[in-house]
Protein backbone atom coordinates (compact mmCIF):
# COMPACT_ATOMS: atom_id res chain seq x y z
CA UNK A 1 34.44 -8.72 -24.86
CA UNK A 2 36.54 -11.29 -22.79
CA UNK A 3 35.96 -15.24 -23.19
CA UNK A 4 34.46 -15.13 -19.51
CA UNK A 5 31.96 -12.44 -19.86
CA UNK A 6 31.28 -14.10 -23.85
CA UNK A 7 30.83 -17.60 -22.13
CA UNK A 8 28.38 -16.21 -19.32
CA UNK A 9 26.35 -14.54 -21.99
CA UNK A 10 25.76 -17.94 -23.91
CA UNK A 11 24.55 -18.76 -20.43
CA UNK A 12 22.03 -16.54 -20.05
CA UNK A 13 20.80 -16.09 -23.61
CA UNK A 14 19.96 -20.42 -22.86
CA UNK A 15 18.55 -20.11 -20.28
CA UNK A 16 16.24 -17.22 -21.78
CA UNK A 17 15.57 -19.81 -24.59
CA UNK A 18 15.11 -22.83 -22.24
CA UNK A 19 12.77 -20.93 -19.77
CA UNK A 20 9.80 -19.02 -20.85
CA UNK A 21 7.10 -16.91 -18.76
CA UNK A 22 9.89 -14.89 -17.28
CA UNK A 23 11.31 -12.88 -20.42
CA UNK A 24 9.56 -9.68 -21.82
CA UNK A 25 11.33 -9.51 -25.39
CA UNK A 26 10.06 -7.94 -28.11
CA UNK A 27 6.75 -6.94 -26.44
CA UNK A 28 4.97 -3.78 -26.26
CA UNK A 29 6.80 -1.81 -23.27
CA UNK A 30 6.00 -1.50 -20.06
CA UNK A 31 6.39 1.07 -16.98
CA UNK A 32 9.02 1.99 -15.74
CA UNK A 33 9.56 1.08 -12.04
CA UNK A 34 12.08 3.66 -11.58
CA UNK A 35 10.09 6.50 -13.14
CA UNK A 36 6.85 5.57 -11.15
CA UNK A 37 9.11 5.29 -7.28
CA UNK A 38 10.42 9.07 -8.50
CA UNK A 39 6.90 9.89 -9.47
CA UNK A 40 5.12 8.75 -6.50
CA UNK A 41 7.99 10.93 -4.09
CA UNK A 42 6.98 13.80 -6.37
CA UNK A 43 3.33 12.82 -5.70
CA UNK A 44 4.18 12.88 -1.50
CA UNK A 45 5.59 16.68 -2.62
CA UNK A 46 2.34 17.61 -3.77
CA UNK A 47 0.18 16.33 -1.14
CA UNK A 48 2.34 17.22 1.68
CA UNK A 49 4.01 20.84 0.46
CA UNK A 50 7.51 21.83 2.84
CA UNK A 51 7.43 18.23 4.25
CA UNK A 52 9.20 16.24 1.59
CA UNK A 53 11.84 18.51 -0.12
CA UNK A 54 15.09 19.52 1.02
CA UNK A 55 14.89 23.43 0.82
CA UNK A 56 12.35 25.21 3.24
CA UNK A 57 9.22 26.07 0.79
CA UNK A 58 8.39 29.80 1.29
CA UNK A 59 5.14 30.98 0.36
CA UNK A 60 5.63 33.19 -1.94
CA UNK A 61 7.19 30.83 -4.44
CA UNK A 62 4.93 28.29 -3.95
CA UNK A 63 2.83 28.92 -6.36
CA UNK A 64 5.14 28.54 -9.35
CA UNK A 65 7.33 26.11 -7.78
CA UNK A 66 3.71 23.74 -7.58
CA UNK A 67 3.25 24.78 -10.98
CA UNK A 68 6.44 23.16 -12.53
CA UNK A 69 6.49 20.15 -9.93
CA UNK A 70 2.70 19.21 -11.19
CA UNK A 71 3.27 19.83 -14.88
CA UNK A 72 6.61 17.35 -14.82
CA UNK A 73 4.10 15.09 -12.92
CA UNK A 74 1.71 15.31 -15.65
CA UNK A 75 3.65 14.24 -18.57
CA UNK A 76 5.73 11.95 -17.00
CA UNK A 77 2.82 9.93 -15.30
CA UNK A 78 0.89 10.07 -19.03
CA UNK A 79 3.82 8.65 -20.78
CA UNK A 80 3.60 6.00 -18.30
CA UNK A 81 0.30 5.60 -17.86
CA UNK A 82 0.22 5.22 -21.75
CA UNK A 83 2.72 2.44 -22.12
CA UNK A 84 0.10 0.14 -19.27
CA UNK A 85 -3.09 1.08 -21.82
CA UNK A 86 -0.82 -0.10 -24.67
CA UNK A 87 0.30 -3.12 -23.04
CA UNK A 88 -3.36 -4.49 -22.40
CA UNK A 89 -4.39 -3.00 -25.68
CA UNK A 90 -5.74 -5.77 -28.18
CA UNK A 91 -3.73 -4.01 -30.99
CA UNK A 92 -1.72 -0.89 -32.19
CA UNK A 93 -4.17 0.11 -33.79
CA UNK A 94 -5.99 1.77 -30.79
CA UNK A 95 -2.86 4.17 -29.94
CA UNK A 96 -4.67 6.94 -30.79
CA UNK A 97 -7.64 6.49 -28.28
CA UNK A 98 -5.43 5.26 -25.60
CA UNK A 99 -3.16 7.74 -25.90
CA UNK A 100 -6.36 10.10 -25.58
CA UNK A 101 -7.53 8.04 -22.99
CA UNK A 102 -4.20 8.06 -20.65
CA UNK A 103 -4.67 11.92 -20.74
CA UNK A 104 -8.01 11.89 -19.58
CA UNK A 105 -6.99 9.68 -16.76
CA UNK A 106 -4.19 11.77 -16.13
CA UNK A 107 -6.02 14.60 -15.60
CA UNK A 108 -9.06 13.66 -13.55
CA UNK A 109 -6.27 11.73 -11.35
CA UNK A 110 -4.41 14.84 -10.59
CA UNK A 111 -7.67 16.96 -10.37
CA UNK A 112 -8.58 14.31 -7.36
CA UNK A 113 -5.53 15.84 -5.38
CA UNK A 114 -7.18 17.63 -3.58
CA UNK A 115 -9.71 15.24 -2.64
CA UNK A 116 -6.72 13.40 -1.37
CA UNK A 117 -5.48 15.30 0.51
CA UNK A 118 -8.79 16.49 2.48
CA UNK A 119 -8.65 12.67 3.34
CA UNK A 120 -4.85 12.41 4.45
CA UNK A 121 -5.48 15.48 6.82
CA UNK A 122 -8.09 13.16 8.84
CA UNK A 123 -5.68 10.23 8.64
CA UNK A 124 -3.10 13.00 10.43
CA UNK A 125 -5.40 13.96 12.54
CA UNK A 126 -6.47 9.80 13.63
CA UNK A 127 -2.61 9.82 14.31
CA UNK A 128 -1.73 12.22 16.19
CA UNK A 129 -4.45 12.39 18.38
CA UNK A 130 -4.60 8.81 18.59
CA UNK A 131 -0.85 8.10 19.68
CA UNK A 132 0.74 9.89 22.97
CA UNK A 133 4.18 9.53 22.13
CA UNK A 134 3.60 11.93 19.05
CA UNK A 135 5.12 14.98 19.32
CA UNK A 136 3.25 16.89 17.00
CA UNK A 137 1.20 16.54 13.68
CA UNK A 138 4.53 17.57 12.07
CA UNK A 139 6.42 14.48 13.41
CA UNK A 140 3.37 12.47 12.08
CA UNK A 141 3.70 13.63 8.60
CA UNK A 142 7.54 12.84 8.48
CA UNK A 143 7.66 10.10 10.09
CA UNK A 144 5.00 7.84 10.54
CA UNK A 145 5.36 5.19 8.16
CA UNK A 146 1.26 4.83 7.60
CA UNK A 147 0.79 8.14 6.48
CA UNK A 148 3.35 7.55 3.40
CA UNK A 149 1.86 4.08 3.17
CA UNK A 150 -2.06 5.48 2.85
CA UNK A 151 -0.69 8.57 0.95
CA UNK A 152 0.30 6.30 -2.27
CA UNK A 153 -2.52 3.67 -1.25
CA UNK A 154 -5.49 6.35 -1.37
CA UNK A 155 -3.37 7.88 -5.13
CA UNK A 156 -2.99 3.95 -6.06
CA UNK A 157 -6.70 3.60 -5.57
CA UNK A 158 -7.47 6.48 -7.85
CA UNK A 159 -5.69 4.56 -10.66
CA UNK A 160 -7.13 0.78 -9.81
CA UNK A 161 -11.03 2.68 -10.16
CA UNK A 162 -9.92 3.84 -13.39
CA UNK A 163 -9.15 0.46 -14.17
CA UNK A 164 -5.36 1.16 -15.14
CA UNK A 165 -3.03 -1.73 -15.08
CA UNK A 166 0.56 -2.09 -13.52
CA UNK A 167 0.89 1.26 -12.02
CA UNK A 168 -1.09 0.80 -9.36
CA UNK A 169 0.21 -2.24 -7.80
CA UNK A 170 4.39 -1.01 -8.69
CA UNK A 171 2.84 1.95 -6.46
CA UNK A 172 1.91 0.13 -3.32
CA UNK A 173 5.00 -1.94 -3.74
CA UNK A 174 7.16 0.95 -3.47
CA UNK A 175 5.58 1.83 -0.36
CA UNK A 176 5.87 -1.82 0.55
CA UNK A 177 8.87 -1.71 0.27
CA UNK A 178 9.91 1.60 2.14
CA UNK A 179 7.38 0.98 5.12
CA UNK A 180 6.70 -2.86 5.48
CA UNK A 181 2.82 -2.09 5.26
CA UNK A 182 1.17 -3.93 2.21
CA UNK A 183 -1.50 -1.86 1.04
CA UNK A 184 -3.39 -3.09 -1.82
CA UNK A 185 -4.62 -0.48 -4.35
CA UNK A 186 -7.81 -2.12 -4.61
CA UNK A 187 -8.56 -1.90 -0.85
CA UNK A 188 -11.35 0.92 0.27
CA UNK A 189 -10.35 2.92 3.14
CA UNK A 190 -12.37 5.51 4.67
CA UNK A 191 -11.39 8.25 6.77
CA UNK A 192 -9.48 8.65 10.22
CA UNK A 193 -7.30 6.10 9.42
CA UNK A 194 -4.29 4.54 11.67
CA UNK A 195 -2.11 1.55 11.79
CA UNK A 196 0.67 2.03 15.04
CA UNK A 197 3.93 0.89 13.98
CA UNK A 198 2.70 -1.00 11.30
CA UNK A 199 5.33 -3.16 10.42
CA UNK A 200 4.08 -6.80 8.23
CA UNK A 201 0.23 -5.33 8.03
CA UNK A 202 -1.36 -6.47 5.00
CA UNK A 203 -4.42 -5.07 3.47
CA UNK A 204 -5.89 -7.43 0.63
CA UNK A 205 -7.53 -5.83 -2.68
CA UNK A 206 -11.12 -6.46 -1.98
CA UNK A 207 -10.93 -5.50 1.67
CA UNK A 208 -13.52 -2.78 2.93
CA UNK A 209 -12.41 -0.30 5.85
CA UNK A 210 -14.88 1.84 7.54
CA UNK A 211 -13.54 5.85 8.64
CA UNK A 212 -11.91 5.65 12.63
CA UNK A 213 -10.53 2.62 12.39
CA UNK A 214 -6.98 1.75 14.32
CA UNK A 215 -5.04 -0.81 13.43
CA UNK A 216 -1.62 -2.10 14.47
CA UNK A 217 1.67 -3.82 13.49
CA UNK A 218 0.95 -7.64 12.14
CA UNK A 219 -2.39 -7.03 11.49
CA UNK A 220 -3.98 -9.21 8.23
CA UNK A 221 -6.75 -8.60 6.44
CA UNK A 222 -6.56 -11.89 3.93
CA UNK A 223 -8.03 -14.29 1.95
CA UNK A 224 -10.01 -17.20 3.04
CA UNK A 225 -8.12 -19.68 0.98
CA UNK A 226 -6.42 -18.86 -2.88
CA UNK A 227 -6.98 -22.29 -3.93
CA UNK A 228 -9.23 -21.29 -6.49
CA UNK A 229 -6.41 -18.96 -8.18
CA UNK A 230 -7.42 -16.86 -11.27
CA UNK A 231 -11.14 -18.23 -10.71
CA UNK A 232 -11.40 -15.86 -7.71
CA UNK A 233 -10.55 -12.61 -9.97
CA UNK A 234 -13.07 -9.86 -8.81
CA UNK A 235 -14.77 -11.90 -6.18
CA UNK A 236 -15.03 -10.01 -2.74
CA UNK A 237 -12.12 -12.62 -0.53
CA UNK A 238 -11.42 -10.19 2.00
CA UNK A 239 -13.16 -8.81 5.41
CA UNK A 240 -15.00 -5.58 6.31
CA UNK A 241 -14.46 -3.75 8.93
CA UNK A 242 -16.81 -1.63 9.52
CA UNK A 243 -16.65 2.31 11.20
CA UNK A 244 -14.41 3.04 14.62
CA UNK A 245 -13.34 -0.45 14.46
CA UNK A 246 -9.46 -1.38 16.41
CA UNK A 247 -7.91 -3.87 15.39
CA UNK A 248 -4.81 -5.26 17.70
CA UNK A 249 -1.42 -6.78 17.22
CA UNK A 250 -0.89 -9.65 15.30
CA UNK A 251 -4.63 -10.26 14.37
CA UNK A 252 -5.65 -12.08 11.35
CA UNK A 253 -9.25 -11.25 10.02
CA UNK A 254 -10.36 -13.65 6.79
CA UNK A 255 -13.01 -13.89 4.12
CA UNK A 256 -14.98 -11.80 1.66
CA UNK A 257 -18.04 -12.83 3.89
CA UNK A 258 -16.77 -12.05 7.45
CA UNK A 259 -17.78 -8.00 8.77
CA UNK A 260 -16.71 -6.80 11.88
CA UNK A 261 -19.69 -4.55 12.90
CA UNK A 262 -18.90 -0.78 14.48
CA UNK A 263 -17.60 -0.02 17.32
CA UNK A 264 -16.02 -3.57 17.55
CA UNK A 265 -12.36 -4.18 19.09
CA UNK A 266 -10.46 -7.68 17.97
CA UNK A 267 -7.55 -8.78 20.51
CA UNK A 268 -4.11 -9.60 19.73
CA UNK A 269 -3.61 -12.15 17.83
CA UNK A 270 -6.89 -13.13 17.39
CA UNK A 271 -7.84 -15.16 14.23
CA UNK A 272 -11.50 -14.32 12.83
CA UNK A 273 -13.01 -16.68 10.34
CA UNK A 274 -16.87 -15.44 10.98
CA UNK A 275 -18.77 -12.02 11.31
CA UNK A 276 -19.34 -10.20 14.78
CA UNK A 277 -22.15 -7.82 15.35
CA UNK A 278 -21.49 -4.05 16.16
CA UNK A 279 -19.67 -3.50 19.44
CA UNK A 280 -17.96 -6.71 20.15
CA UNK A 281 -14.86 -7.17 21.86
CA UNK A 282 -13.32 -10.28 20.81
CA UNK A 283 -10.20 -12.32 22.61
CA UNK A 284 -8.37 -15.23 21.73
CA UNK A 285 -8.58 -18.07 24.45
CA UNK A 286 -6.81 -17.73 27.63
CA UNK A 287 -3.66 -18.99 27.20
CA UNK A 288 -1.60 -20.24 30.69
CA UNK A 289 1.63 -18.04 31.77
CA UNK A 290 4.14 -19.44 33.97
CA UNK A 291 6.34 -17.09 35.48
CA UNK A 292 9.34 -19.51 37.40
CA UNK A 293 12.80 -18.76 38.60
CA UNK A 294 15.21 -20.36 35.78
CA UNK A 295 16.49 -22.40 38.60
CA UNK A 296 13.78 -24.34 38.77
CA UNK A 297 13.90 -25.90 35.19
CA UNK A 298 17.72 -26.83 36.02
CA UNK A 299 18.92 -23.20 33.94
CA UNK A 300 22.49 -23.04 33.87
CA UNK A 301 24.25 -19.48 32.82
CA UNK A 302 26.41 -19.78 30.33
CA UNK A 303 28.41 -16.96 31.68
CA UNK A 304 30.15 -16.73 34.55
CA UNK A 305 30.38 -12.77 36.55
């Protein structure tokens, strides 16, 4: 080792001395990001068969190759799923029952596949039918970021009901991450579900979503206030939208106590703080264009042609 990368070291293993809250040393271990992103592709395999994998997918193989894919799945998502019931486990001495415990959970997760996947089909469906410049259901699947986004969020969910801790959340993140849409795990969606574009829409963990409901890019379904931190824990802070409910560009929609009744459409850019009763269409105020010639403001180009 070289004096530079010896002196740097010393720098670091201060500052891990000097600064605690932010090391995980000598603690029980904890998931692995990198296994749950590769886990959660392999997930998209076996929800969407042919549409994620690089070699066509013939029929007649598909049976074994499913067979291999979901028993890899399996293990590696126990393992994991183990190491989050050992980290919130008051002692070691309860490795046995977690360990039978992150089994059981693995297997009624990946026996709710199929569940899963009856719902993605409608969220397809809301897509496709609900956007013009779709080509085909095909296109939807590959390339619409919200179906990848409520693909992991509706498998996230699974795990948040069963109370496991970590995975979830590193889940939704990895689709954060890949799609710009923030779906918490905690959120209940229903059916038919949409969000256009989607880009920097955020779905808190306590927020309620009916089945037809459209959303689009921007939209935020938040938090009144988080003043009250940790004291809020399991308290309902975020809206409910209630069934065939759109929801436009750039709209912000907050509180645990604030329901948007069916039927309902909230304008762009709107920002709800109160409940509106079934089939409302709500607008922010009128807001004065001027359209002038630059001209007449005294506009100079600063190019010449």
């Amino acid at each position: 080792m070289n004096e530079t990368v010896r002196r740097l070291t010393d720098q670091l293993l201060d500052s891990y001395a000097r600064v605690g809250g932010i090391n995980h040393l000598d603690g029980k271990n904890l998931p692995s990001k990198r296994v749950i992103a590769d886990l959660a592709s392999d997930l998209l395999r076996l929800l969407f068969p042919g549409f994620f994998d690089e070699a066509v997918l013939h029929s007649s193989e598909v049976r074994d190759k499913t067979a291999v894919l979901l028993d890899s799945v399996r293990r590696r998502l126990e393992a994991e799923i183990l190491k989050s019931l050992e980290y919130t486990a008051p002692t070691a001495a309860g490795q046995p029952a977690t360990s039978a415990r992150a089994r059981e959970i693995t297997h009624e997760f990946l026996a709710s596949l199929s569940n899963v996947r009856d719902l993605l089909a409608t969220d397809v469906e809301a897509a496709y039918r609900g956007d013009p410049a779709a080509l085909s259901p095909d296109e939807v699947i590959v390339a619409y970021p919200c179906v990848e986004a409520i693909a992991i969020q509706r498998l996230a969910h699974l795990l948040y009901r069963r109370e496991v801790p970590l995975i979830p959340r590193i889940m939704t993140e990895w689709a954060h991450s890949r799609t710009g849409m923030d779906f918490h795990p905690g959120a209940r969606i229903g059916s038919h579900f949409f969000v256009d574009h989607g880009t920097g829409t955020v779905i808190g963990e306590t927020a309620e979503i009916g089945s037809h409901v459209r959303m689009y890019q921007g939209v935020g379904l938040v938090a009144r206030s988080l003043s009250g931190g940790q004291a809020l824990r399991g308290k309902k802070r975020h809206p409910t939208l209630e069934d065939h409910v759109t929801v436009y560009a750039g709209a912000t929609i907050i509180g645990g106590d604030t329901v948007v009744g069916a039927g309902s459409t909230i304008g762009a850019s709107v920002f709800l703080t109160h409940s509106v009763p079934p089939h409302s269409l709500v607008l922010s105020g009128e807001a004065e264009v001027k359209v002038l010639a630059k001209s007449d403001r005294g506009y100079t180009p600063d190019y010449q042609i």
